[in-house]
Protein backbone atom coordinates (compact mmCIF):
# COMPACT_ATOMS: atom_id res chain seq x y z
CA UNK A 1 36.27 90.74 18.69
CA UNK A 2 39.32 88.70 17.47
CA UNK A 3 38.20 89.34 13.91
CA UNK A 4 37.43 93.29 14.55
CA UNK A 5 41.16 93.63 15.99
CA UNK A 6 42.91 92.07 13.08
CA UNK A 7 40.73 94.43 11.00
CA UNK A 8 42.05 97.72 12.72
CA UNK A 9 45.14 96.36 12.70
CA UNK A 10 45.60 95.75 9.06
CA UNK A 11 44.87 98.92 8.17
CA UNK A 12 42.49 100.15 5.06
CA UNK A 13 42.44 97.58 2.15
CA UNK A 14 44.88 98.41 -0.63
CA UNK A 15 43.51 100.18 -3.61
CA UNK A 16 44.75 99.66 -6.64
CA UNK A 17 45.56 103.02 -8.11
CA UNK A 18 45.52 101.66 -11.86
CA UNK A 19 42.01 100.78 -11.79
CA UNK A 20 40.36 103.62 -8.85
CA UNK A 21 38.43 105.73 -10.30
CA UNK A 22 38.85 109.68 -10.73
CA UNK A 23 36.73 112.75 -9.95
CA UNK A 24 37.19 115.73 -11.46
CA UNK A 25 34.97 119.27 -10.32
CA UNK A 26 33.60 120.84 -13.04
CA UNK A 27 30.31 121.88 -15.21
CA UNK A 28 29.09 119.34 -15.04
CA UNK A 29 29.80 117.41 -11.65
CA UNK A 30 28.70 120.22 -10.23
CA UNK A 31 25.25 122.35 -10.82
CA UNK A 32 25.42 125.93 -11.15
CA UNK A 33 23.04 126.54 -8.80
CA UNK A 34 25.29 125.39 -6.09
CA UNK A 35 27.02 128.69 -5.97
CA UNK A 36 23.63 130.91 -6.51
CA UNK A 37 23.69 131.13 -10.63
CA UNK A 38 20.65 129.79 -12.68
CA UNK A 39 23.41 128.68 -15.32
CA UNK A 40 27.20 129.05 -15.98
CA UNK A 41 25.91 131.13 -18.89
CA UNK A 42 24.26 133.60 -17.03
CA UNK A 43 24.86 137.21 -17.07
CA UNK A 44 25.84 137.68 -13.64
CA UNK A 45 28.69 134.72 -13.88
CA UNK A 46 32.17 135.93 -13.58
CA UNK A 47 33.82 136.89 -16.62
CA UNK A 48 36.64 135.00 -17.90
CA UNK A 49 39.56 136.99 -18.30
CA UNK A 50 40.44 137.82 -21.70
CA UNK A 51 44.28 137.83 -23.43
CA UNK A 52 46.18 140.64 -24.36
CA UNK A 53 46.02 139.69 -28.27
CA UNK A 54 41.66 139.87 -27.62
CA UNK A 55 41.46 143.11 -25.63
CA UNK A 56 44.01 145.08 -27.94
CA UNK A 57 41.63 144.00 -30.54
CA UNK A 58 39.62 146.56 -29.58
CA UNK A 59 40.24 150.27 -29.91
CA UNK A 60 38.75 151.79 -26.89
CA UNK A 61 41.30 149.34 -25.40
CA UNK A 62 44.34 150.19 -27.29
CA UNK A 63 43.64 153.82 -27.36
CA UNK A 64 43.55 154.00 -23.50
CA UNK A 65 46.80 152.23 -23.53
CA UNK A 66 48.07 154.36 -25.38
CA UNK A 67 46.97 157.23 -23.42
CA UNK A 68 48.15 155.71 -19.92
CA UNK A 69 51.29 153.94 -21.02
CA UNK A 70 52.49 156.72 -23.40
CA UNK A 71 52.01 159.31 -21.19
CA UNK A 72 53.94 157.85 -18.02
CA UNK A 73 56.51 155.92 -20.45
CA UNK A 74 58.17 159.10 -22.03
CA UNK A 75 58.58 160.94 -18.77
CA UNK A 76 62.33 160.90 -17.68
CA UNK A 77 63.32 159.51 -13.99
CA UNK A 78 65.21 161.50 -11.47
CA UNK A 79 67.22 160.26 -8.20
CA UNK A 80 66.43 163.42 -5.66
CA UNK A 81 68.55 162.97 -2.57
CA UNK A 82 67.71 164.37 0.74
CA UNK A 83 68.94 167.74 0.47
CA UNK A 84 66.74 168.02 -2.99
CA UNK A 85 69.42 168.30 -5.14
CA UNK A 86 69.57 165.33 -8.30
CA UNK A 87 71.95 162.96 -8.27
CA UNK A 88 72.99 161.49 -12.02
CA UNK A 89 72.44 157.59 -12.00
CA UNK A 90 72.89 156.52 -15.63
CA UNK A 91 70.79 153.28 -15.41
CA UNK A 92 67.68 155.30 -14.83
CA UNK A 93 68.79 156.99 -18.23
CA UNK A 94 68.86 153.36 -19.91
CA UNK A 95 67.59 150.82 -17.82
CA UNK A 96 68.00 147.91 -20.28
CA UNK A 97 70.80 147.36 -22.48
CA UNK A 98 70.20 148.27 -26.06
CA UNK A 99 66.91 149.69 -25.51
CA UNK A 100 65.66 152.88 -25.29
CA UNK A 101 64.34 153.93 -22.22
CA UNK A 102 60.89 155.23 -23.07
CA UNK A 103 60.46 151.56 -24.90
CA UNK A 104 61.33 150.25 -21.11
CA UNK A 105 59.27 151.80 -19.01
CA UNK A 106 56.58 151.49 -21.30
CA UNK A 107 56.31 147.81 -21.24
CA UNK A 108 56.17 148.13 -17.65
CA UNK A 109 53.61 150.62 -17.26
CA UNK A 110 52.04 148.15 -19.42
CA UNK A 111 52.45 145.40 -17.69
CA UNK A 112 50.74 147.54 -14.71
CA UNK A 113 47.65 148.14 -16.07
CA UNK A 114 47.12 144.44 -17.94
CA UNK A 115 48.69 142.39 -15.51
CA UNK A 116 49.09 144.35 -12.21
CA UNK A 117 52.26 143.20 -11.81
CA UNK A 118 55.78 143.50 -13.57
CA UNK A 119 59.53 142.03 -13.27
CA UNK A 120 62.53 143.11 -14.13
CA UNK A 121 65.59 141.19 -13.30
CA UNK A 122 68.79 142.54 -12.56
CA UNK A 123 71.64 141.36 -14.93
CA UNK A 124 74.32 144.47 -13.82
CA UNK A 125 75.24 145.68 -10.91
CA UNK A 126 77.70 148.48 -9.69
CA UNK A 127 80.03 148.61 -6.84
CA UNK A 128 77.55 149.19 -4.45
CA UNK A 129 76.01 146.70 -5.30
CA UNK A 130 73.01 148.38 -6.65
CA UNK A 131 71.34 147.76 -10.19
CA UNK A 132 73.51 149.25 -13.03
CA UNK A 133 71.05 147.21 -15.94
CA UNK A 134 68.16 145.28 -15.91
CA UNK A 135 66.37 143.14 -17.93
CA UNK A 136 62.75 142.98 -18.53
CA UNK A 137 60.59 139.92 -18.16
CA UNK A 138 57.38 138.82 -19.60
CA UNK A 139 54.40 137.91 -17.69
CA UNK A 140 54.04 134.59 -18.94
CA UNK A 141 57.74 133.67 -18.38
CA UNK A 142 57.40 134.24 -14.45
CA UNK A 143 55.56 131.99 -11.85
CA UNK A 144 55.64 131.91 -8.75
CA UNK A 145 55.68 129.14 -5.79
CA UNK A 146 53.53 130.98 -3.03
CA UNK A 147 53.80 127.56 -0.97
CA UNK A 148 57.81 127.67 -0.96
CA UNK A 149 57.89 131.40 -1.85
CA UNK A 150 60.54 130.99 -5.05
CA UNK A 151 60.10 132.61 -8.13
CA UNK A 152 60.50 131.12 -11.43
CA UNK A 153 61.57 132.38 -14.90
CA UNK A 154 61.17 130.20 -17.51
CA UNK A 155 61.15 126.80 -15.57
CA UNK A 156 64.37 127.85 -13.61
CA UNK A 157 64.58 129.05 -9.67
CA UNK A 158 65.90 132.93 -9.46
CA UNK A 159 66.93 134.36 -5.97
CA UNK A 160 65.00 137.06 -4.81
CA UNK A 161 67.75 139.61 -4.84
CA UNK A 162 67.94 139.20 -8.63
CA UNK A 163 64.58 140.33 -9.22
CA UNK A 164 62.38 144.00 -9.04
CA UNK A 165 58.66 143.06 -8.43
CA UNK A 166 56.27 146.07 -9.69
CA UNK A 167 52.76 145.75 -7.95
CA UNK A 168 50.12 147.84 -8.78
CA UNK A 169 47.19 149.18 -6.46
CA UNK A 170 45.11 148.69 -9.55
CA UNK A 171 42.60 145.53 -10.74
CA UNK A 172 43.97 144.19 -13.68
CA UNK A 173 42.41 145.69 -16.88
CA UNK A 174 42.26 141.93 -18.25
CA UNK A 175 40.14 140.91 -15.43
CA UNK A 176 38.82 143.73 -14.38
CA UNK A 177 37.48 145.04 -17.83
CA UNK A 178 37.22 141.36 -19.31
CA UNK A 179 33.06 141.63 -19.82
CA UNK A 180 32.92 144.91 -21.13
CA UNK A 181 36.08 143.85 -23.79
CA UNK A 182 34.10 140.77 -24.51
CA UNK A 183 30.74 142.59 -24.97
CA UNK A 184 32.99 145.05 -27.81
CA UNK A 185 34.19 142.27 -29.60
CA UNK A 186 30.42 140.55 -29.61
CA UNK A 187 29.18 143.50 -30.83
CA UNK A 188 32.24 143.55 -33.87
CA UNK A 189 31.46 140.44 -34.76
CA UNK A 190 27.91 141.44 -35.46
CA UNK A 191 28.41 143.88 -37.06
CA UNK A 192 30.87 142.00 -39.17
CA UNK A 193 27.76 139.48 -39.66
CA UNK A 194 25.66 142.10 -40.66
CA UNK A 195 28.56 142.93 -43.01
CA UNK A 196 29.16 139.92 -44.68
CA UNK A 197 25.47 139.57 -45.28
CA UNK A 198 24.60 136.63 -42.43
CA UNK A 199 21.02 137.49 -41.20
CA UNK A 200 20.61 137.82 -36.70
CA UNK A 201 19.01 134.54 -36.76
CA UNK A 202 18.11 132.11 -38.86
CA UNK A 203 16.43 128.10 -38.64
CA UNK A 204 14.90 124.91 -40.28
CA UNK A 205 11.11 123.77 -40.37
CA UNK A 206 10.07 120.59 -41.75
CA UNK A 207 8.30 120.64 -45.21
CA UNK A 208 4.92 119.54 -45.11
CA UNK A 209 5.08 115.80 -45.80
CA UNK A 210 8.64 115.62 -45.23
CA UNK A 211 9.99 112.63 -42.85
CA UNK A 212 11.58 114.66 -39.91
CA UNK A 213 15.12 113.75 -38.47
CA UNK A 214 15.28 110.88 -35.92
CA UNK A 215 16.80 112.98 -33.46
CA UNK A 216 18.92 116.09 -33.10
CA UNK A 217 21.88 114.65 -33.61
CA UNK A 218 20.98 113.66 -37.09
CA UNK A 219 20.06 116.86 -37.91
CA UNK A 220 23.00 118.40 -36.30
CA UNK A 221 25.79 116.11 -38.90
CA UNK A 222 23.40 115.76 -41.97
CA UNK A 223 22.19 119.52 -42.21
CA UNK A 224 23.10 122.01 -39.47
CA UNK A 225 27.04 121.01 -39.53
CA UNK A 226 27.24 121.11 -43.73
CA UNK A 227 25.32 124.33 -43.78
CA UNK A 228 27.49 125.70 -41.26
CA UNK A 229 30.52 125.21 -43.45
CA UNK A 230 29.54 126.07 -46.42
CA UNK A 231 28.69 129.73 -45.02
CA UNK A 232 32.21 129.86 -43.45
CA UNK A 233 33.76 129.25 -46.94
CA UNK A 234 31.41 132.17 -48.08
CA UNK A 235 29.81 129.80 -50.37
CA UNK A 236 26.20 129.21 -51.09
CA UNK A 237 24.63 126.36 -49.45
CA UNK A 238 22.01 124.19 -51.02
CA UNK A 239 18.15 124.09 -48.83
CA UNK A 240 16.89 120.51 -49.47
CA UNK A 241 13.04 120.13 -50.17
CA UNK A 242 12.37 118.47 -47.20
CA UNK A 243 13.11 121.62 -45.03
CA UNK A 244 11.65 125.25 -44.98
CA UNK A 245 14.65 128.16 -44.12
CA UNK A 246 13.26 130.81 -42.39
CA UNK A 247 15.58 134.37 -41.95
CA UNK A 248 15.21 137.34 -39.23
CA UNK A 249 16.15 140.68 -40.48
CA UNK A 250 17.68 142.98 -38.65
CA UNK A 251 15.59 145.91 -37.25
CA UNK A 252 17.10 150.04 -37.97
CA UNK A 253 18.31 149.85 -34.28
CA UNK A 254 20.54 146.49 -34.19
CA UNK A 255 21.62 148.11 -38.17
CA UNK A 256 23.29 150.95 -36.20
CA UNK A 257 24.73 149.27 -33.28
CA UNK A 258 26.10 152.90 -32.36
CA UNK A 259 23.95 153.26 -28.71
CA UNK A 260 25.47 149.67 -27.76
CA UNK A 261 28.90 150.00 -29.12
CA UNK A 262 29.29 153.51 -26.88
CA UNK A 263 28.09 152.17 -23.90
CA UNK A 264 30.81 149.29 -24.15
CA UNK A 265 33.35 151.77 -25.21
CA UNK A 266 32.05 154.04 -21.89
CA UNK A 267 32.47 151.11 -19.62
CA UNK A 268 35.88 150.43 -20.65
CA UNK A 269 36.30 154.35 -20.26
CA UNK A 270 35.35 153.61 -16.42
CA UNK A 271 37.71 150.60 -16.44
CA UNK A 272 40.44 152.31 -17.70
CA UNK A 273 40.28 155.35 -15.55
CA UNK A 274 40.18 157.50 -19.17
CA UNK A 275 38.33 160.23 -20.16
CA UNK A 276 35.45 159.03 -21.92
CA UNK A 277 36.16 162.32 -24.71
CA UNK A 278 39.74 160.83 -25.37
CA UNK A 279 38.18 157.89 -26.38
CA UNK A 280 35.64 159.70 -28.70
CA UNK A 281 32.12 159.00 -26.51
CA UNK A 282 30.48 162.51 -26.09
CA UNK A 283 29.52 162.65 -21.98
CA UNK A 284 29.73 166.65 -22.09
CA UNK A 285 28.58 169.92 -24.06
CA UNK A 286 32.25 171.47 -23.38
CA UNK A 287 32.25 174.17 -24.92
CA UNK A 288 35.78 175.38 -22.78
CA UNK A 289 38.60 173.21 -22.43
CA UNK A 290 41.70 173.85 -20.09
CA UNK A 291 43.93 171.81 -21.73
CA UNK A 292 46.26 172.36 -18.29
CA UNK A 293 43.48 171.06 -16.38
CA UNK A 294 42.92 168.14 -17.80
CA UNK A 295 46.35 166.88 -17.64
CA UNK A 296 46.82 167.60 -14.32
CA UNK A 297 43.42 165.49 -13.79
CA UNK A 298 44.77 162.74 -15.59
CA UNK A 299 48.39 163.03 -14.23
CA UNK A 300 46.51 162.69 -10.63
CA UNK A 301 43.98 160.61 -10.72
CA UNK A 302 44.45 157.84 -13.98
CA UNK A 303 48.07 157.80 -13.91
CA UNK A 304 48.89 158.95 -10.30
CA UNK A 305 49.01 155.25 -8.93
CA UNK A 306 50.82 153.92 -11.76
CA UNK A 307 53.47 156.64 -11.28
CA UNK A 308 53.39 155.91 -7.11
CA UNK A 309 53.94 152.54 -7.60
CA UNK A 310 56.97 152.94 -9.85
CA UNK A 311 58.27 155.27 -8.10
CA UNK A 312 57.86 153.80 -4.56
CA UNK A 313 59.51 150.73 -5.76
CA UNK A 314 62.16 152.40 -7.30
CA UNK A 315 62.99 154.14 -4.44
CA UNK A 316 63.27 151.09 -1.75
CA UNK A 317 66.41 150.38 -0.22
CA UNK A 318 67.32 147.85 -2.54
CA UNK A 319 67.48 149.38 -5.63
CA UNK A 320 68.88 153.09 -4.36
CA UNK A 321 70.69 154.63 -1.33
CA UNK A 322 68.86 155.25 1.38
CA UNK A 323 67.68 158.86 1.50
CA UNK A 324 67.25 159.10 -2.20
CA UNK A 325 63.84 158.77 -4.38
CA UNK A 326 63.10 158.19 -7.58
CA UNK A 327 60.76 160.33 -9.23
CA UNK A 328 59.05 161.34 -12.43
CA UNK A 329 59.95 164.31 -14.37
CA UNK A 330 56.47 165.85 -15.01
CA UNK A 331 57.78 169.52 -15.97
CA UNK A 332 57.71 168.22 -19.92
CA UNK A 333 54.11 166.83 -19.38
CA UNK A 334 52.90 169.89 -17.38
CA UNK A 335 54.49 172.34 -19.51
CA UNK A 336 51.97 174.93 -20.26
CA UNK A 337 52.52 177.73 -23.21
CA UNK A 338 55.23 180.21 -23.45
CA UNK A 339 53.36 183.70 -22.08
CA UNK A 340 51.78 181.49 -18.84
CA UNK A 341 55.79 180.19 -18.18
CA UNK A 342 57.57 183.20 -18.17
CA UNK A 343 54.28 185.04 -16.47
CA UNK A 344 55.37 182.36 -13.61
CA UNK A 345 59.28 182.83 -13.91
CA UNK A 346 58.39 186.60 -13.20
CA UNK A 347 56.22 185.91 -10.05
CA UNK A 348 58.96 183.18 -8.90
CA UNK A 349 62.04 185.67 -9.34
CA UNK A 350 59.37 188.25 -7.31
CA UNK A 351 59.08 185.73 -4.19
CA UNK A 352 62.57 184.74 -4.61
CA UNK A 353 61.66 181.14 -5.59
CA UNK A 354 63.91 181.15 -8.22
CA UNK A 355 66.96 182.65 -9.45
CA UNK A 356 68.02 183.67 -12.71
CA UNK A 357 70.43 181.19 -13.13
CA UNK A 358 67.68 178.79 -12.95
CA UNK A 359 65.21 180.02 -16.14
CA UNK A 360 67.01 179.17 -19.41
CA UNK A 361 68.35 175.66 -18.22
CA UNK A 362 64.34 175.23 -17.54
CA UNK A 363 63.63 176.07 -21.61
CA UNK A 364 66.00 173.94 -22.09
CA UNK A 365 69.26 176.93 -23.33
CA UNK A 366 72.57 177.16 -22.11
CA UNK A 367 73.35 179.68 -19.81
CA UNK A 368 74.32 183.49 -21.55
CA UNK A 369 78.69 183.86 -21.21
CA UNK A 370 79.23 187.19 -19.57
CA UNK A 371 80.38 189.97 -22.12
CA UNK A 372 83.95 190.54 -21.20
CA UNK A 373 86.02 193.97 -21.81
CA UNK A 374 87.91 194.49 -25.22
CA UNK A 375 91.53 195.24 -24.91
CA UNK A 376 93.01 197.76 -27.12
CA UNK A 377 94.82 196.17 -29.92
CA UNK A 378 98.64 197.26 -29.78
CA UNK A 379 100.26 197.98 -32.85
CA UNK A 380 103.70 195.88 -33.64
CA UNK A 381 107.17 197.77 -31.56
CA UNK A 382 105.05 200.52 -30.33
CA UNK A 383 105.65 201.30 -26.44
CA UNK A 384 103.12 201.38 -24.05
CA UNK A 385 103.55 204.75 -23.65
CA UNK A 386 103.23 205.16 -28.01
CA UNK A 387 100.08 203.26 -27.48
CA UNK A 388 98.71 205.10 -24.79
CA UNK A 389 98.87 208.04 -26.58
CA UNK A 390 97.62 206.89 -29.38
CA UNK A 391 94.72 205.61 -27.87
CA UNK A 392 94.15 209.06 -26.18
């Protein structure tokens, strides 16, 4: 066992690293029935996620956008401390420097819904060592270490106490809504095909007599590739003798498109968390609308978690006091017409809810200056007494 021993002993034989080969797992190393898919192209497979530039590409996309980060962007932010009164922090005013705070926290509502996460990174703070000005940070300029748990911004290590992380309870509308974004811009393109004139489908037979192509690959460089091009420049392309072009035509229902194109707007709709109506797919016969309704369903239950989690962060103890939250000013969005507001002032002032004090700094006047007594005007070296009976 002499020979066995020196074996062990030696350890594995050295590989030389130049010359070993490689694996890599993908496609095609591994089948796709290994993890229960007839192919990678099938419809059940995962959807890739798509990019921001793709998915605002399409309208029902950008118009729910709109709706969410619009909405939640322009509302002003509050610090309420814990007797309820508001207490005036200036940075909540303007959070970055030079730009306006609607732009702000839009781009971080935004952030929310594409990403599910957003960073800001303090650059200012006061004496208490809170945040006096941020800075806001792109998704793609962050990256995170979850091994070492470090953060990176653009290649470089930032402590922890320099950054705000935003998380949302939401999926990502990238990944979530990535097959129904993809299935909108399929359905553009065809009808763009249909636009430009390109029939569905279209292929080659051989002409009777003709000597057919060695293989496909022939086929593929010497006809398929030029004819390809020359329909991408828009120009016509020449049919050689030795083939027969055969065209299918589109049928009334793939003319239209409009029953395929509204059930891909719908699902991003679902996505989205937006009112399919907003988005201009008919679910209802409405034939009544509370407008006050409505809001208040999509203030609660599309925008409600972006709001929490914007708030909630806001409000931890490293950004302000202990005691205090932060919180959304929704009186603007909320605000219903003039007759139902001061119909409420009048029930408040009943119950004692509300003062007087407290009704024109809600529409937004300036308090009314108490009418003060006139004094009698006294005429030049007259005597009190002159005056007095004057005035009498």
């Amino acid at each position: 066992m002499g020979w066995m021993w020196d074996a062990l002993r030696a350890g594995p034989p050295a590989v030389d690293t130049d010359s070993a080969s490689t694996f890599a797992v993908d496609a095609e190393s591994v089948p796709p029935s290994v993890i229960g898919l007839e192919s990678y192209a099938s419809a059940t497979a995962i959807a890739p996620r798509v990019s921001r530039r793709e998915a605002i590409q399409v309208p029902a996309v950008k118009r729910s956008r709109d709706l969410i980060v619009g909405s939640l962007g322009q509302l002003p932010l509050s610090v309420v401390k814990a007797d309820l009164s508001i207490e005036s922090a200036s940075w909540l005013q303007q959070p970055e420097r030079n730009v306006p705070r609607s732009v702000t926290m839009s781009r971080l509502v935004e952030d929310l819904l594409f990403e599910q996460v957003a960073w800001w990174r303090i650059i200012e703070s006061d004496y208490r060592n809170f945040p006096a000005r941020v800075k806001r940070l792109k998704p793609d300029e962050v990256s995170l270490d979850e091994d070492q748990g470090k953060v990176y911004v653009g290649g470089k290590h930032v402590p922890d106490d320099e950054l705000i992380r935003f998380d949302s309870p939401n999926d990502a509308l990238l990944v979530a809504g990535a097959r129904a974004i993809r299935q909108c811009l399929l359905l553009d393109q065809a009808a763009q095909r249909y636009a430009d004139g390109a029939p569905p489908g279209d292929y080659f037979t051989p002409a009777e007599g003709a000597d057919p192509f060695d293989d496909d690959t022939e086929a593929q460089s010497l006809l398929l590739d030029p004819w390809a091009s020359a329909r991408k420049r828009r120009s016509t392309a020449w049919v050689p003798a030795a083939v027969n072009y055969h065209t299918a035509t589109f049928n009334p229902e793939q003319l239209e498109l409009a029953d395929q194109r509204q059930h891909a707007v719908l699902e991003i709709a679902r996505v989205a968390g937006v009112d399919p109506e907003e988005l201009g797919v008919s679910t209802t016969s409405r034939t009544y609308a509370n407008q006050f309704d409505r809001r208040k369903n999509f203030l609660d239950f599309t925008l409600g978690s972006y709001r929490a989690a914007v708030e909630d962060r806001l409000s931890m103890g490293d950004v302000t006091p202990r005691g205090s939250l932060v919180r959304f000013d929704l009186d603007g969005f909320l605000r219903s017409s003039a007759k139902e507001r001061f119909e409420a002032y009048k029930l408040g002032l009943e119950v004692g809810a509300i003062g007087p004090e407290e009704i024109r700094p809600a529409e937004g006047k300036p308090q009314l200056i108490a009418e003060r007594p006139i004094a009698p005007v006294r005429a030049i070296g007259s005597t009190p007494t002159q005056r007095t009976e004057e005035t009498a």
